[in-house]
Protein backbone atom coordinates (compact mmCIF):
# COMPACT_ATOMS: atom_id res chain seq x y z
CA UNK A 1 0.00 0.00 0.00
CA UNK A 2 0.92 3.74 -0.74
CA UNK A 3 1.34 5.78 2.32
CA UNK A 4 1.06 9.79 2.14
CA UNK A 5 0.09 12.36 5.37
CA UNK A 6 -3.32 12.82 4.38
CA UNK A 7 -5.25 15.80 5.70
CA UNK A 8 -6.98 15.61 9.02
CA UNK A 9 -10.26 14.66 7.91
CA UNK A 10 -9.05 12.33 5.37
CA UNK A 11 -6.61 10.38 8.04
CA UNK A 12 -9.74 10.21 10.60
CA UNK A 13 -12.25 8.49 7.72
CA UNK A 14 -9.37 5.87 6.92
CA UNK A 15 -9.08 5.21 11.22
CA UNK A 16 -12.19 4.76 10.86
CA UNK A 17 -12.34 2.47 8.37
CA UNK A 18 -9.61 0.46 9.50
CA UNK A 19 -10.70 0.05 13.61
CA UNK A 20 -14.01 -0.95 11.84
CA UNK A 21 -11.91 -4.20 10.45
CA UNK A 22 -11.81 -3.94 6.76
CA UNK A 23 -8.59 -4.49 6.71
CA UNK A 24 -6.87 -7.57 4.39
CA UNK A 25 -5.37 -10.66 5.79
CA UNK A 26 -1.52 -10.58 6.06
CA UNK A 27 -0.15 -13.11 3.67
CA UNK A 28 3.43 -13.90 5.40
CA UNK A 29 6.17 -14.41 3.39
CA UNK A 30 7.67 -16.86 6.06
CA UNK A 31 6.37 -18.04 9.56
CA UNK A 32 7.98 -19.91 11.63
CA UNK A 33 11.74 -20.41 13.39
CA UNK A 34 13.90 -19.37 11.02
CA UNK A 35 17.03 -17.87 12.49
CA UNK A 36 16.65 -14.47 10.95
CA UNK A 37 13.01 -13.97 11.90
CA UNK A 38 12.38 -15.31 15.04
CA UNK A 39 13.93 -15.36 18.66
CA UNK A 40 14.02 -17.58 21.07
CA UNK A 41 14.03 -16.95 24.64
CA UNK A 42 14.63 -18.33 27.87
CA UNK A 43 11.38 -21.03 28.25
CA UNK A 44 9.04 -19.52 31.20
CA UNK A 45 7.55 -23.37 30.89
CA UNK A 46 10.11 -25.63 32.75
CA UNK A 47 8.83 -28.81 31.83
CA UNK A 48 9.53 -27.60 27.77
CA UNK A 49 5.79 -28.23 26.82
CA UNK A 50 5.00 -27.01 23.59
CA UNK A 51 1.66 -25.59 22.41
CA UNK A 52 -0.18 -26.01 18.73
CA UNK A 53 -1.93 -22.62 17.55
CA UNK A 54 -4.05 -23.07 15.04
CA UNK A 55 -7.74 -21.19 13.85
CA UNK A 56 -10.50 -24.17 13.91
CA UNK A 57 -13.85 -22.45 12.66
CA UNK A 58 -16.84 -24.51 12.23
CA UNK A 59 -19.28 -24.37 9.31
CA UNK A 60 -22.29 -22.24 10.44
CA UNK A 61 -20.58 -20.74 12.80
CA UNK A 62 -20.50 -17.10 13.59
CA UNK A 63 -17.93 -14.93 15.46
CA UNK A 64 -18.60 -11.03 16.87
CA UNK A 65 -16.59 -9.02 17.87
CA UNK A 66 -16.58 -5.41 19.63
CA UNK A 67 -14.02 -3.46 18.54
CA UNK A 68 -12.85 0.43 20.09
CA UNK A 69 -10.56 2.70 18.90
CA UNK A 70 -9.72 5.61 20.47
CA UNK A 71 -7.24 8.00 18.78
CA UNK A 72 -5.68 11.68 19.31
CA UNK A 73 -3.19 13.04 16.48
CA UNK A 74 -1.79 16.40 17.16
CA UNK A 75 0.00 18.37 14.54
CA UNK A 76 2.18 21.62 14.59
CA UNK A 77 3.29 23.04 11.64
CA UNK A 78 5.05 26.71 11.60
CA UNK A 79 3.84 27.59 14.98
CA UNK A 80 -0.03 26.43 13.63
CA UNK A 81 -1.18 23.78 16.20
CA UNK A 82 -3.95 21.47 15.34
CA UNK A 83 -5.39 18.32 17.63
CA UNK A 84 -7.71 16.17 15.80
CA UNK A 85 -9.96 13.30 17.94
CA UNK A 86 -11.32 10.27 16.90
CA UNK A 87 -13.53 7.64 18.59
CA UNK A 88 -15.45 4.75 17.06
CA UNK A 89 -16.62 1.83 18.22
CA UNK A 90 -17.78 -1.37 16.32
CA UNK A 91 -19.27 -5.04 16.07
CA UNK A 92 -17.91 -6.90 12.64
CA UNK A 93 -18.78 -10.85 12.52
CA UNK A 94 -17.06 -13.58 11.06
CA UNK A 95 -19.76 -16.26 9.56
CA UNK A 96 -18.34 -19.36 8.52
CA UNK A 97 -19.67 -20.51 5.26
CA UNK A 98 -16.99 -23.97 4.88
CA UNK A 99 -14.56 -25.32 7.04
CA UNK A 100 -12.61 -28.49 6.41
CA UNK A 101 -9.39 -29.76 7.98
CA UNK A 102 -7.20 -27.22 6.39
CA UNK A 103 -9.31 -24.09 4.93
CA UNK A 104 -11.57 -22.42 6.35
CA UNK A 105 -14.37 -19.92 4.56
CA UNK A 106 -16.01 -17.20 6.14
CA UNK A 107 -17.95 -13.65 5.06
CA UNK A 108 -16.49 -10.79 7.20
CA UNK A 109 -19.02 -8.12 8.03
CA UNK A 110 -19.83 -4.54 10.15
CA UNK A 111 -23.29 -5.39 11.64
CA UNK A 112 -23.06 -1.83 13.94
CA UNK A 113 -21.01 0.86 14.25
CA UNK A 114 -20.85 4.48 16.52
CA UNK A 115 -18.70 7.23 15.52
CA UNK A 116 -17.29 10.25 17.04
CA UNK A 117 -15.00 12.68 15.17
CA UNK A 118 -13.80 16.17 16.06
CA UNK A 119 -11.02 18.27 14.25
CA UNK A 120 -9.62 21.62 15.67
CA UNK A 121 -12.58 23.61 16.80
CA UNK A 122 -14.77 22.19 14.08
CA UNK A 123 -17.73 21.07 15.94
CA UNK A 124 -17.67 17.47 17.35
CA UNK A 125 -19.92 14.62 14.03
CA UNK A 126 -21.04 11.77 15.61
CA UNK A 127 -23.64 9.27 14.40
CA UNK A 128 -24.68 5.93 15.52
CA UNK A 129 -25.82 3.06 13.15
CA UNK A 130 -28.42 1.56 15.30
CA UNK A 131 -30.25 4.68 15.49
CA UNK A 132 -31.70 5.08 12.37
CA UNK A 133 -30.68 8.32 11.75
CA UNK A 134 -29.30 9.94 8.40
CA UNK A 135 -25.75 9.45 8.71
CA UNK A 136 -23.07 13.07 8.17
CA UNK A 137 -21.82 12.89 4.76
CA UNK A 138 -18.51 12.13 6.54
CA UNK A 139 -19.66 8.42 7.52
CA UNK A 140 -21.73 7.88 4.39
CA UNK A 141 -19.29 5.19 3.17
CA UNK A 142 -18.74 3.39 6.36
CA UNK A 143 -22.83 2.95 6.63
CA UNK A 144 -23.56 1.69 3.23
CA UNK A 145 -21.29 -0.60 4.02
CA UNK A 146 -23.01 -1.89 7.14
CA UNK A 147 -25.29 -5.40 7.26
CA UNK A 148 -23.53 -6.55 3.94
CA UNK A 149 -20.63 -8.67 3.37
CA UNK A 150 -17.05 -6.58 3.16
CA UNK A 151 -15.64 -10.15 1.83
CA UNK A 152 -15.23 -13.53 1.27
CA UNK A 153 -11.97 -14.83 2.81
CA UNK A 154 -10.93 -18.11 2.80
CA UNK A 155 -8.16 -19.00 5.31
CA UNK A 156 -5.79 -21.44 6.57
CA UNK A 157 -4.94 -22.98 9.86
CA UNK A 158 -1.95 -20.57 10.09
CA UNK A 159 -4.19 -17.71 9.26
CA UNK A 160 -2.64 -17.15 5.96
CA UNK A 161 -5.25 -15.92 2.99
CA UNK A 162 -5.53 -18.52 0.71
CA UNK A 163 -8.74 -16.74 -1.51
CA UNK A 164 -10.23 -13.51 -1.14
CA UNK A 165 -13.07 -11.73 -2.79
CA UNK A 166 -13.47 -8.21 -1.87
CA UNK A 167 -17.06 -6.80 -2.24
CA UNK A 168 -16.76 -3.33 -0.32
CA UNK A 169 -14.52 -1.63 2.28
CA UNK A 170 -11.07 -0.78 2.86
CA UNK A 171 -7.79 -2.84 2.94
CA UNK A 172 -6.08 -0.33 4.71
CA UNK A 173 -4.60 -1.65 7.81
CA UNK A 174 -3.02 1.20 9.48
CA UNK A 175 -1.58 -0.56 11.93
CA UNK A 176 -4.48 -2.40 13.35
CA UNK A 177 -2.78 -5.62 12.67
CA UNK A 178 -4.93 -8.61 10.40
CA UNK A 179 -7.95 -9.86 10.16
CA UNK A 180 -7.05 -12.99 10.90
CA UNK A 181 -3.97 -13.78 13.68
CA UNK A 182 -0.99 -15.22 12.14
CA UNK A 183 0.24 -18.16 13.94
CA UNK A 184 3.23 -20.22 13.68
CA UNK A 185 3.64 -23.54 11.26
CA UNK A 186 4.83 -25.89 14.22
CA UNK A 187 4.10 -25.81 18.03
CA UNK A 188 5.74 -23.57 19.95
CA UNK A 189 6.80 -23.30 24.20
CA UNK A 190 6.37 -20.79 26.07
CA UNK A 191 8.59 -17.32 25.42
CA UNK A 192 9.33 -18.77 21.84
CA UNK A 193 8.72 -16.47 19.10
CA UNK A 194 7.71 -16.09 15.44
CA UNK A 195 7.98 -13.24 12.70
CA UNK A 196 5.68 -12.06 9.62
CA UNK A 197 7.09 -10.23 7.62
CA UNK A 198 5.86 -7.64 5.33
CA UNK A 199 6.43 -4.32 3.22
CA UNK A 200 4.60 -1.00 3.63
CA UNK A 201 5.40 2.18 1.01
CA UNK A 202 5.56 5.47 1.85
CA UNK A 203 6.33 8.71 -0.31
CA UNK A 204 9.56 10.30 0.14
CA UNK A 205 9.85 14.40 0.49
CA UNK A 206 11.53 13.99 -3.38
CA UNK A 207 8.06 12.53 -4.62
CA UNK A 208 9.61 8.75 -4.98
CA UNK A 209 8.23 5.87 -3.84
CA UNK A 210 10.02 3.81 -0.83
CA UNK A 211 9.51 0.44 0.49
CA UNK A 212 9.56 -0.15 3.90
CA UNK A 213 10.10 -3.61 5.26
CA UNK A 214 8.98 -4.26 8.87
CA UNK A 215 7.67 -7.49 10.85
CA UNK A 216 5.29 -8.38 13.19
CA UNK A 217 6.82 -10.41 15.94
CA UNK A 218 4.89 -12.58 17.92
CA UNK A 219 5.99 -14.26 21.05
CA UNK A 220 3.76 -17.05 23.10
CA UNK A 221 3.55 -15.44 26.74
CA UNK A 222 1.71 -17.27 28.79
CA UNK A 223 -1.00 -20.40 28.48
CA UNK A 224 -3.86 -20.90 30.91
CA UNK A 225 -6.96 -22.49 30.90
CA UNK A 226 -6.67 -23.36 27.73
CA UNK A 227 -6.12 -19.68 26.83
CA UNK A 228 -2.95 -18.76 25.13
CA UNK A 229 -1.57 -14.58 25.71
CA UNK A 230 0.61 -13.78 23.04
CA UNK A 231 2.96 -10.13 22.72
CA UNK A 232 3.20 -8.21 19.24
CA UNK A 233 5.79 -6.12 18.47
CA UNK A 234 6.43 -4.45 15.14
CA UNK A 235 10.27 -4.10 14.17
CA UNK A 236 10.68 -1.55 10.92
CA UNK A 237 14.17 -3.43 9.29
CA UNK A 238 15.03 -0.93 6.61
CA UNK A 239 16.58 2.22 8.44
CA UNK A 240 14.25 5.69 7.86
CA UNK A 241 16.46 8.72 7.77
CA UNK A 242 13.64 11.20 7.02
CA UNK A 243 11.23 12.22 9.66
CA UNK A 244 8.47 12.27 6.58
CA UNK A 245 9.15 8.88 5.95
CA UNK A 246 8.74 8.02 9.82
CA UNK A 247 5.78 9.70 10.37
CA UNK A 248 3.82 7.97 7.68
CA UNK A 249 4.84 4.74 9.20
CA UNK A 250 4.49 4.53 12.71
CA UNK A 251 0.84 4.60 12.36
CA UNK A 252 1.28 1.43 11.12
CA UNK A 253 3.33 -0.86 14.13
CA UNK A 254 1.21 -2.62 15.89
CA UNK A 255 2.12 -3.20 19.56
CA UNK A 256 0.46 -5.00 22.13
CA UNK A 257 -1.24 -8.11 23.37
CA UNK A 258 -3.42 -10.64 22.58
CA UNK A 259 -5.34 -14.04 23.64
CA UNK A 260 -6.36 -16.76 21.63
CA UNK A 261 -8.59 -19.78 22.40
CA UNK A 262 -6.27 -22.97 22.14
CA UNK A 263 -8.96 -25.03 22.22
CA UNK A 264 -11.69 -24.06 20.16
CA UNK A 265 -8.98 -22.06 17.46
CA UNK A 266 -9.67 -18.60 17.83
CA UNK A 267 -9.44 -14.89 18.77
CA UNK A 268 -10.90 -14.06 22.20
CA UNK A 269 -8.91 -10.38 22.58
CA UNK A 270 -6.89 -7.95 21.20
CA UNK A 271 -5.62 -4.79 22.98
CA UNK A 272 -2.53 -2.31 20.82
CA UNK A 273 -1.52 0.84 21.66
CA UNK A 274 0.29 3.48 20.12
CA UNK A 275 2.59 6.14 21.59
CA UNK A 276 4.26 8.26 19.00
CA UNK A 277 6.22 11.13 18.12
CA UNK A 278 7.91 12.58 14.99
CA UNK A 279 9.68 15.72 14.90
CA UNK A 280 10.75 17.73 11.54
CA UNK A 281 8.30 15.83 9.41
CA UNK A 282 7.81 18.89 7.56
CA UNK A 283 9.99 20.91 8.37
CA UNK A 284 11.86 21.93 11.45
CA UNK A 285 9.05 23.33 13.29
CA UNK A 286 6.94 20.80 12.69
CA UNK A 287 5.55 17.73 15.27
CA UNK A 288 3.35 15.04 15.26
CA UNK A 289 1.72 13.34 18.01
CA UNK A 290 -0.15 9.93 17.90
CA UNK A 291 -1.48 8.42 20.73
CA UNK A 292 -4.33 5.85 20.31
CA UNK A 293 -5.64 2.69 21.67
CA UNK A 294 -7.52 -0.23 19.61
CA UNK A 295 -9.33 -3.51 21.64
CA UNK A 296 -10.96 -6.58 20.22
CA UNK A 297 -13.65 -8.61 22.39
CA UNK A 298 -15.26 -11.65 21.42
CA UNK A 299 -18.96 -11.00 22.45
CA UNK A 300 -21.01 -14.04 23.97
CA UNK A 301 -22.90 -16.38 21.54
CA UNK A 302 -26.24 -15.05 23.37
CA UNK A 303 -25.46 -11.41 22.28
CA UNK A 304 -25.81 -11.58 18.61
CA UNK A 305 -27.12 -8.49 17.25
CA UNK A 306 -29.45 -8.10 14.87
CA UNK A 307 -28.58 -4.33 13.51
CA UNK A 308 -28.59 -5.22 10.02
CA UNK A 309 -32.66 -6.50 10.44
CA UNK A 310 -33.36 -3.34 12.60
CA UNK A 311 -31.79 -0.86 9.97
CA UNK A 312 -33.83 -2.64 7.49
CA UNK A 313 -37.24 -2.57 9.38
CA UNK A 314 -36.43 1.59 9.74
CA UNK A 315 -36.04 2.59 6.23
């Protein structure tokens, strides 16, 4: 993907996009222990008992999740200081069409969605799906979008895309990490580690294009109760010497933690946070700020919404 610094408005509308989970499934060029990706440290597990992670969905099953984002971006160019605010909060559902032992096929979908946006002293848009209200021409995309399928994404046990058919939405990630959790090809112990890595492209102040190479490095925590806590840390490999470069990437590390069903083969939580600063981006008085904080919860079978039947019943 193409990274620029869009304008305020136009970075808030992608964050909201991406927290909303429209984001593509990470295809890894390598997973696993290879020397140069991964790290192994010292076992917390003294007995050396190694762990299988692998997604198990079931035909006609369905997975929701709540997701919140909460982000703050301040900006100050030539003395001009601007703070921009953004708050949204989510359900998207997985809903498994096929599942055999080795691929697994499901339609990925917003079935709700609440969204707060405020920029400078511009007043503060909000709207909230399951209201039936117009939506601000701001959000217009994100609710057509809402009760339909974004795609059709057919998985492996890794959580590598094997097939994907995009019907609406946005594969921007920024930094939100994939849809579905990358997980190593062979068991692993505890405090072992395993990388994905990828490329991201950013614009340099010359107008050329450069690609950036980072990786996602995961590392198996903890297990308990059947519930495996994994770390993610992204590591940017090639070495950024301009500030513009940096501060159209760090929006897209994703750091934090996460906790996956061992049992049953799937996400139960997701929590990243960002804590950023860039100086000289453009320019030497300029400064950007980014502070933000995504989470992921698997909501209980019993809560399934039923948004996209209410919006319907309203128009």
């Amino acid at each position: 993907m193409l990274l620029r610094i869009p304008s305020t408005s136009r970075r808030l509308a992608l964050i909201g996009l991406a927290c909303l989970g429209t984001q593509s499934v990470l295809v890894p060029q390598s997973i696993g222990n290879a020397k140069e990706q991964s790290v192994l440290e010292q076992a917390e597990d003294a007995s050396g008992e190694t762990y299988s992670l692998k997604h198990s969905l079931q035909p006609g099953q369905t997975l929701r999740y709540e997701v919140t984002h909460v982000a703050k971006t301040k900006t100050r160019i030539n003395g001009s200081e601007e703070i921009a605010n953004v708050h949204t909060k989510s359900n998207r559902a997985w809903t498994v069409a096929e599942a055999n032992d080795s691929e697994m096929t499901f339609d990925h979908s917003i079935e709700s969605v609440a969204m707060t946006q405020q920029n400078g002293d511009a007043d503060e848009v909000q709207w909230d799906s399951t209201t039936g209200e117009e939506p601000p021409k701001i959000f217009s995309v994100v609710a057509s979008q809402i009760g339909t399928p974004l795609a059709t994404v057919t998985i492996n046990k890794q959580g590598q895309e094997v097939r994907r058919e995009d019907h609406a939405g946005s594969k921007s990630s920024l930094g939100m990490g994939t849809l579905a959790l990358a997980l190593p090809d062979k068991p692993v112990k505890i405090g072992e580690s395993w990388a994905v890595p990828t490329e991201i492209k950013a614009r340099t102040e010359d107008g050329f294009v450069k690609q950036i190479k980072i990786r996602q490095l995961y590392t198996l925590k903890k297990v308990k109760a059947g519930v495996a806590t994994l770390s993610v840390k992204s590591e940017t490999l090639t070495p950024i010497e301009e500030e513009s470069l940096r501060a159209q990437v760090i929006q897209q590390l994703s750091n934090g933690t996460l906790r996956f069903d061992v049992d049953n083969g799937y996400l139960l939580s997701k929590e990243l946070i960002w804590d950023e600063s860039v100086v000289g981006f453009q320019g030497p008085g300029s400064m950007m700020e980014y502070r933000a904080k995504m989470t992921e919860e698997l909501l209980p079978e019993d809560s399934s919404t039923t948004v996209a039947s209410k919006k319907k019943s309203q128009r």
